[in-house]
N, C-alpha and C. Protein backbone atom coordinates (compact mmCIF):
# COMPACT_ATOMS: atom_id res chain seq x y z
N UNK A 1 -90.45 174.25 -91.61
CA UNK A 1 -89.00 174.32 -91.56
C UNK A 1 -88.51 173.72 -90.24
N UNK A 2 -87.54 173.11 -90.45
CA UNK A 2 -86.91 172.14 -89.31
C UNK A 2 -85.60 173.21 -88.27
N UNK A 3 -86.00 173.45 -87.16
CA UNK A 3 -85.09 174.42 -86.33
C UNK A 3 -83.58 173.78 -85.87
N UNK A 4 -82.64 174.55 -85.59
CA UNK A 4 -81.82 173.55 -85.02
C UNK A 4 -82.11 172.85 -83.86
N UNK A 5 -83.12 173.51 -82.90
CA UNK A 5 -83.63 172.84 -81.88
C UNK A 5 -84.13 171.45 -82.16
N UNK A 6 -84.98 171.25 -83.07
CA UNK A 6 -86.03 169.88 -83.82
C UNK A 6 -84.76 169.15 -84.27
N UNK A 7 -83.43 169.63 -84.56
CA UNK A 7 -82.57 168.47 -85.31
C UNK A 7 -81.56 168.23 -84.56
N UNK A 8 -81.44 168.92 -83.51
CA UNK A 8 -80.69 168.27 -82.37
C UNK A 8 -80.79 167.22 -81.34
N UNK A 9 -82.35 167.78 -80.98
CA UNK A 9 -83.39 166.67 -80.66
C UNK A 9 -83.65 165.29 -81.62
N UNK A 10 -83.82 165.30 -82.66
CA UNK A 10 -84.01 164.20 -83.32
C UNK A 10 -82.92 163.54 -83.58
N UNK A 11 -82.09 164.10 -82.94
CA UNK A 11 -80.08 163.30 -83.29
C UNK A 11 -79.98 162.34 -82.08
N UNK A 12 -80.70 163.56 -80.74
CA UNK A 12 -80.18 163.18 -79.61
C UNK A 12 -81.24 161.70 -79.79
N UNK A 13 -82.47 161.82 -79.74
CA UNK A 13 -83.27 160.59 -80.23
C UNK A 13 -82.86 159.35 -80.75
N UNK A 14 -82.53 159.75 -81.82
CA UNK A 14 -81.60 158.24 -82.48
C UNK A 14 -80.66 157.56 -81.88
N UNK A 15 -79.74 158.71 -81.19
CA UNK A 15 -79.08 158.37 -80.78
C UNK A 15 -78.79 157.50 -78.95
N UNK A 16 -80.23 157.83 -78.88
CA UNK A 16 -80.75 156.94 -77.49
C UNK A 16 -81.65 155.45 -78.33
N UNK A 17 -82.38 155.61 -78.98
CA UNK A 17 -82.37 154.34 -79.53
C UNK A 17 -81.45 153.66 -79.82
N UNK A 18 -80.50 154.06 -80.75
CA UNK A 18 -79.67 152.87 -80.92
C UNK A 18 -78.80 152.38 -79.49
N UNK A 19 -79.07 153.50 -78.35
CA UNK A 19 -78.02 153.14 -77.34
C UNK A 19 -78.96 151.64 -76.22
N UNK A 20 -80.64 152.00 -76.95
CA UNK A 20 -81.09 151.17 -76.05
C UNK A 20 -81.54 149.82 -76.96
N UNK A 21 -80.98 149.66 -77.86
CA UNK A 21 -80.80 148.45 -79.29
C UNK A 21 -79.85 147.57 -78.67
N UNK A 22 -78.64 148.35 -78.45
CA UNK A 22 -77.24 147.83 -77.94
C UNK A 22 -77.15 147.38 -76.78
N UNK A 23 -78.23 147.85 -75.56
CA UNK A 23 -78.39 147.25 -74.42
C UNK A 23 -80.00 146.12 -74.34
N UNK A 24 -80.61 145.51 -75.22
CA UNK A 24 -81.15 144.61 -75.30
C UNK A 24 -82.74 144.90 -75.22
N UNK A 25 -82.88 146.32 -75.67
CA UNK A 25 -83.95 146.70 -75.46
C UNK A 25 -84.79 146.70 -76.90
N UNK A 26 -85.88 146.24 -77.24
CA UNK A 26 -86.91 146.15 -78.73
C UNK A 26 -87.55 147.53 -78.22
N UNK A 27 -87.23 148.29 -79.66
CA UNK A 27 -87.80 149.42 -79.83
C UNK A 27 -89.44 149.07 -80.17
N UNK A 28 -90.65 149.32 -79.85
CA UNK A 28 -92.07 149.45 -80.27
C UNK A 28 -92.14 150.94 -81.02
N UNK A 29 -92.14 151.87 -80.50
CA UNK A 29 -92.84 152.61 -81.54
C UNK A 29 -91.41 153.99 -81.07
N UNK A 30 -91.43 155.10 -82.00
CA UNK A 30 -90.67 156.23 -81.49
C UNK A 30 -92.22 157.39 -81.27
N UNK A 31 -91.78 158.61 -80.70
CA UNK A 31 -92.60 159.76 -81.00
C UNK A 31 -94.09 160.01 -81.08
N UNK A 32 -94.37 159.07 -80.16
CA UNK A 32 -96.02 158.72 -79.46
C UNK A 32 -96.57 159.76 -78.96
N UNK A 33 -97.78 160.52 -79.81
CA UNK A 33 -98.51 161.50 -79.54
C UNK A 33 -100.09 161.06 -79.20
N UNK A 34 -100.12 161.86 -77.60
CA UNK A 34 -101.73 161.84 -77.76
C UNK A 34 -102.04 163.26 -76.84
N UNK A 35 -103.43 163.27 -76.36
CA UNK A 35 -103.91 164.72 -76.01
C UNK A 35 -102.98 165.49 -75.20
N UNK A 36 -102.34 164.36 -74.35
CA UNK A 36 -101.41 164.79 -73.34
C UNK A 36 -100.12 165.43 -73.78
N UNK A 37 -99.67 164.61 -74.62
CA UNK A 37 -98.28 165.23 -75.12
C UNK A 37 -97.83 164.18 -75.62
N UNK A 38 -96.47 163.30 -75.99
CA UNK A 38 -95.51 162.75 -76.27
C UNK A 38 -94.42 161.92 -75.84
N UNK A 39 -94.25 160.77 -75.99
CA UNK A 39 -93.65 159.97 -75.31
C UNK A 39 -92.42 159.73 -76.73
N UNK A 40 -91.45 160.27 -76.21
CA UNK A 40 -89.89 159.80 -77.44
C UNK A 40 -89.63 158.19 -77.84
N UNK A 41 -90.08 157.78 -76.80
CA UNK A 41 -89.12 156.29 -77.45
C UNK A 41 -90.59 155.17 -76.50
N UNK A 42 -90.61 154.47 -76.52
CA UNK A 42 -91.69 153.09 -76.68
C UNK A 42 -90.58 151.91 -76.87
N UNK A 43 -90.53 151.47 -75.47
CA UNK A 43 -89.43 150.59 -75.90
C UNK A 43 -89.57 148.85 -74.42
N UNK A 44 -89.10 147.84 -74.81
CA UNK A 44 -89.76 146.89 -74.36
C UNK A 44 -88.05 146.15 -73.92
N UNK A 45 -88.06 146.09 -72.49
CA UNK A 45 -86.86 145.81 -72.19
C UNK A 45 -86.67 144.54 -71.68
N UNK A 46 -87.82 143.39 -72.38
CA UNK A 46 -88.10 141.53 -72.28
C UNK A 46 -88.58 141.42 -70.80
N UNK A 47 -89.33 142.60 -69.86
CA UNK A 47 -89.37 142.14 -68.36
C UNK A 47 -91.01 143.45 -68.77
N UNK A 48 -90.72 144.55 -69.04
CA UNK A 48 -91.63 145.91 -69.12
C UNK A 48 -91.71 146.65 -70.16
N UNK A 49 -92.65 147.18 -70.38
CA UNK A 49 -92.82 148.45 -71.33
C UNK A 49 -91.81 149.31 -70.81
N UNK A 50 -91.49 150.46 -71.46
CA UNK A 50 -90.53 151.59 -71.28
C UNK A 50 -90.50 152.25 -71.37
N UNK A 51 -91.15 153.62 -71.06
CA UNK A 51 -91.69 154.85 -71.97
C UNK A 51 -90.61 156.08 -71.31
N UNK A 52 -89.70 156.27 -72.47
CA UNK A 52 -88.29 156.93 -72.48
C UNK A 52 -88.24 157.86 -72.78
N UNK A 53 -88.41 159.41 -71.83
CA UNK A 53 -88.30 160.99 -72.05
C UNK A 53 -86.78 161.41 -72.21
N UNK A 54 -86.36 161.88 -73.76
CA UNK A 54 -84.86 162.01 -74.29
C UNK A 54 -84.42 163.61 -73.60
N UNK A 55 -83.98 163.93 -73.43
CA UNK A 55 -83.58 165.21 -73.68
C UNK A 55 -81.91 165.04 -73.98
N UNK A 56 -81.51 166.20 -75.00
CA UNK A 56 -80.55 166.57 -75.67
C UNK A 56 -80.23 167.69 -75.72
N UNK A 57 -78.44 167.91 -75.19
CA UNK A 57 -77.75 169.51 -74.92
C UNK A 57 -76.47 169.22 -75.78
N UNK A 58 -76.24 170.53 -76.35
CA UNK A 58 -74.65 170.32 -77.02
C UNK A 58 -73.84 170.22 -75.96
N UNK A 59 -72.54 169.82 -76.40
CA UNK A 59 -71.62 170.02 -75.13
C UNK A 59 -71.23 171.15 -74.21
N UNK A 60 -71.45 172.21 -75.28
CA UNK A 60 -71.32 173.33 -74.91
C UNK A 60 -72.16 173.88 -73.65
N UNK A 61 -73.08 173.20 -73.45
CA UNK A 61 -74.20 173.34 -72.61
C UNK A 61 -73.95 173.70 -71.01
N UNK A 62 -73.97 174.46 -70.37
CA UNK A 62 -73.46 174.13 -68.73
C UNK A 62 -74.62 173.46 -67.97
N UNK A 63 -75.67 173.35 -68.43
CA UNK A 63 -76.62 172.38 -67.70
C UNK A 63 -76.75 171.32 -67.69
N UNK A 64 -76.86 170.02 -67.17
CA UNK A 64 -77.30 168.49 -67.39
C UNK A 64 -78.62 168.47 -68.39
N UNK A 65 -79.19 167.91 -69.47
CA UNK A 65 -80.39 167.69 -70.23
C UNK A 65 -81.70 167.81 -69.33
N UNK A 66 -81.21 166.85 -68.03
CA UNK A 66 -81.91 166.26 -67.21
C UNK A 66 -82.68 167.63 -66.13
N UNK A 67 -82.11 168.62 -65.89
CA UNK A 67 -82.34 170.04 -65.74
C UNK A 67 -83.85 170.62 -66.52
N UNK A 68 -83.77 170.40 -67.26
CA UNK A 68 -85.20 170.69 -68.70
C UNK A 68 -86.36 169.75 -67.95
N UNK A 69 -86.07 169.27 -67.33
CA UNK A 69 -87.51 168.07 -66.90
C UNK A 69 -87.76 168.77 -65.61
N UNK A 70 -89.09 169.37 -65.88
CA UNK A 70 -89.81 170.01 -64.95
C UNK A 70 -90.63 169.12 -63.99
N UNK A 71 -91.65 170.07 -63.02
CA UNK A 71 -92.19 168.76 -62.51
C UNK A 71 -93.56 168.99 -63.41
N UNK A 72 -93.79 170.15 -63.90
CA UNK A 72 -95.15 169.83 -64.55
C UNK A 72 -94.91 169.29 -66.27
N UNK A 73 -93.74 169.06 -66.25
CA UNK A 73 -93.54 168.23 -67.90
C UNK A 73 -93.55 166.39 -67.45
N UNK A 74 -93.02 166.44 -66.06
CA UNK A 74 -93.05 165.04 -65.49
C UNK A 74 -94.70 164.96 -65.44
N UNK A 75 -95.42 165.45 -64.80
CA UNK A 75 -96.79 165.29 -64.89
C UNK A 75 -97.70 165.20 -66.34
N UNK A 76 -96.86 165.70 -67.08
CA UNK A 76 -97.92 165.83 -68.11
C UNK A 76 -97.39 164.30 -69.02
N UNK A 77 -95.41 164.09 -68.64
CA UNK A 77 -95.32 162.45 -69.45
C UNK A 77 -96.21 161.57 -68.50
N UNK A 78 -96.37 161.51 -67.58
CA UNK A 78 -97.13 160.82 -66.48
C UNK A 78 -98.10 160.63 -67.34
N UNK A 79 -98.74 161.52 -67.60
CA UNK A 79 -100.19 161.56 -67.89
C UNK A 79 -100.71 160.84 -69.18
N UNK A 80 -99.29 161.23 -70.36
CA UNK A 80 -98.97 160.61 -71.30
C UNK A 80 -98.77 158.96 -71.16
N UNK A 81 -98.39 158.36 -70.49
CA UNK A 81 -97.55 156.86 -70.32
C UNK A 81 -99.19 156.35 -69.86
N UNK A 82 -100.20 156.77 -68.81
CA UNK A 82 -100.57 156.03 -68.58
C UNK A 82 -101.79 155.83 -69.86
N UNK A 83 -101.70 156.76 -70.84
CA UNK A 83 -103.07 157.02 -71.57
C UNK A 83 -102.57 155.86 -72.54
N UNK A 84 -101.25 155.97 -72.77
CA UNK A 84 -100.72 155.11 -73.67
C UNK A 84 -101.07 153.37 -73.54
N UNK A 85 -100.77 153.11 -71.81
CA UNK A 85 -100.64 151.53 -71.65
C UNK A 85 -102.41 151.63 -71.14
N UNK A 86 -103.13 152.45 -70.80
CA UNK A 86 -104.15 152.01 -71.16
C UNK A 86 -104.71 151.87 -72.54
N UNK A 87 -104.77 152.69 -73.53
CA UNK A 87 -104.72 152.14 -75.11
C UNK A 87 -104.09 151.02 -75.04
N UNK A 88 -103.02 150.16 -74.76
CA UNK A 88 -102.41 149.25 -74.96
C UNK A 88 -103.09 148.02 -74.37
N UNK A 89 -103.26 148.67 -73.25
CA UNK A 89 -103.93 146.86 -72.28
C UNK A 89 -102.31 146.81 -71.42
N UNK A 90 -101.54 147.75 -71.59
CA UNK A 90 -100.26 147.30 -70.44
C UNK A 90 -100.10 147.10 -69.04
N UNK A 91 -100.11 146.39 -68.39
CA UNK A 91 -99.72 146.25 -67.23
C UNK A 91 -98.61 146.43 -66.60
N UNK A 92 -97.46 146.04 -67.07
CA UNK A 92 -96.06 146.10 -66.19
C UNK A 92 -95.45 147.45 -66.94
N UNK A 93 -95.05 148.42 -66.47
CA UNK A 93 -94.37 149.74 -67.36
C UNK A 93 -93.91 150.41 -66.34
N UNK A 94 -93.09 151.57 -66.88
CA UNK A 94 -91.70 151.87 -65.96
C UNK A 94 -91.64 153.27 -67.24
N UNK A 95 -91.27 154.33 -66.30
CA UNK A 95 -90.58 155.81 -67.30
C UNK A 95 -89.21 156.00 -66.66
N UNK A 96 -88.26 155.94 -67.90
CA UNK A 96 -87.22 156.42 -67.87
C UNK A 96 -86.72 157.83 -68.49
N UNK A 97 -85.47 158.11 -68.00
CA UNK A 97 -84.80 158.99 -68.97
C UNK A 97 -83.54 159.09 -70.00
N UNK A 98 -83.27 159.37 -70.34
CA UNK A 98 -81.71 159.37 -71.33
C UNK A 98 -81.33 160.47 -71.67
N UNK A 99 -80.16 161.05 -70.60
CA UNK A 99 -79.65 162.39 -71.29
C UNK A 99 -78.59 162.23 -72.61
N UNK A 100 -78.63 163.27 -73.79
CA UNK A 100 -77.56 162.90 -74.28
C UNK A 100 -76.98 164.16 -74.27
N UNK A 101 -75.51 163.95 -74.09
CA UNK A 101 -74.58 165.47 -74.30
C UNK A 101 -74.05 165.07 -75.89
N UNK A 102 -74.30 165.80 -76.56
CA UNK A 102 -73.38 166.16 -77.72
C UNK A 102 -72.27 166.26 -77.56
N UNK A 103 -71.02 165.66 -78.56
CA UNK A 103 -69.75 166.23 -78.47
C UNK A 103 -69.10 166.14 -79.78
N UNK A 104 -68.41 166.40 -79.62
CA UNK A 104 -67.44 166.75 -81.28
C UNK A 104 -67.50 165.14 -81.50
N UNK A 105 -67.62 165.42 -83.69
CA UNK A 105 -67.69 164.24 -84.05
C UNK A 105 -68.57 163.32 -83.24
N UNK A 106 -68.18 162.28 -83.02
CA UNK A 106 -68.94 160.90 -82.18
C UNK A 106 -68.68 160.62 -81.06
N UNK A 107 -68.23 161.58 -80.02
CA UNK A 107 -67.74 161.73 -78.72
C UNK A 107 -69.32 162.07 -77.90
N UNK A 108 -70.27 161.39 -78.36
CA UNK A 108 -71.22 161.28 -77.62
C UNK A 108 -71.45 161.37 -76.18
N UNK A 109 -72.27 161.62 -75.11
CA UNK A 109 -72.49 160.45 -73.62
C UNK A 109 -74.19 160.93 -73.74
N UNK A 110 -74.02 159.48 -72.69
CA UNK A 110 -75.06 159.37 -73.41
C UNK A 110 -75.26 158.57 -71.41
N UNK A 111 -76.64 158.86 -70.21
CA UNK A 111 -77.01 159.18 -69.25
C UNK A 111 -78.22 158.35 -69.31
N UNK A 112 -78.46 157.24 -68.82
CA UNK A 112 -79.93 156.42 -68.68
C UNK A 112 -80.27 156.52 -67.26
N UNK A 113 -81.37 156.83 -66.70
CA UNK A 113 -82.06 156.93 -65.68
C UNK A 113 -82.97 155.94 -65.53
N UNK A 114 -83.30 154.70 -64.95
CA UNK A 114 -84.42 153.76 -64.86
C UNK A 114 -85.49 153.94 -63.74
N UNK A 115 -86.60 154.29 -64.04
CA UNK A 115 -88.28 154.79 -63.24
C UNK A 115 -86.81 156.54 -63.05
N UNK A 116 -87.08 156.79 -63.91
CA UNK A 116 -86.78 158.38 -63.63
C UNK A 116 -87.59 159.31 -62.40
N UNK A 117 -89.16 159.20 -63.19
CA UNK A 117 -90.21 159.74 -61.87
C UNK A 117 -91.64 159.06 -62.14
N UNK A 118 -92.23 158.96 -60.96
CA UNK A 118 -93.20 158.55 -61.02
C UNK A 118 -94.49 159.42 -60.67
N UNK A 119 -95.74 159.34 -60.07
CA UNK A 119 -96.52 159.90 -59.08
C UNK A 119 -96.18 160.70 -58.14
C-alpha cells in the first residue's frame, strides 16, 4: 500500500524532473538503488552527471525540505553516487539538491542546490 508519505514524494519527484527537463537537463535514469541506498533522479546536464537528492514538504510545512538532509543521509548519498559512477565508468559528476514546497493547486516552488555536499 502506497502512504501519503510515498505519494508526496513521488509528486515532489516528478515534479523536479520535469523542472530539470525545462532547464536543459537529459534525465538518465530516476530511483537508482544499490547496497547503499538511492539516488532520486540521474540526470546529465551536457557538461556532468548529476545525481539529484529530492526532498518534498507540503506547504503547510514550517521546515525547509532541505532540513531532512542529515549528515549521515549525506554520507550514505555520498556513498551511493560514487558506487553508481563507478558502475558507470563516470568521471565528471556533481550531487545536487531540489527542494520542493507543495502548494495549492500548481503553486509549486521548487529550490535547486548545485554540489549540494560533498566529502
Amino acid at each position: 500500500m502506497t502512504t501519503q508519505r510515498q505519494t508526496i514524494g513521488k509528486l515532489g519527484e516528478s515534479l523536479a524532473v520535469a523542472y530539470l527537463q525545462k532547464n536543459g537537463y537529459r534525465i538518465i535514469t530516476t530511483n537508482w538503488r544499490c547496497r547503499w541506498g538511492e539516488i532520486d533522479i540521474v540526470a546529465y546536464d551536457g557538461v556532468e552527471m548529476v545525481f539529484v537528492e529530492v526532498k518534498t514538504r507540503r506547504s503547510v510545512a514550517t521546515e525547509s525540505p532541505f532540513e531532512n538532509i542529515t549528515p549521515a543521509k549525506m554520507e550514505k548519498f555520498i556513498h551511493t553516487a560514487y558506487t553508481y559512477a563507478d558502475t558507470h565508468q563516470i568521471l565528471a559528476w556533481r550531487i545536487d539538491a531540489i527542494a520542493v514546497l507543495l502548494g495549492a493547486g500548481s503553486s509549486h516552488q521548487i529550490e535547486h542546490v548545485q554540489n549540494a555536499f560533498t566529502e
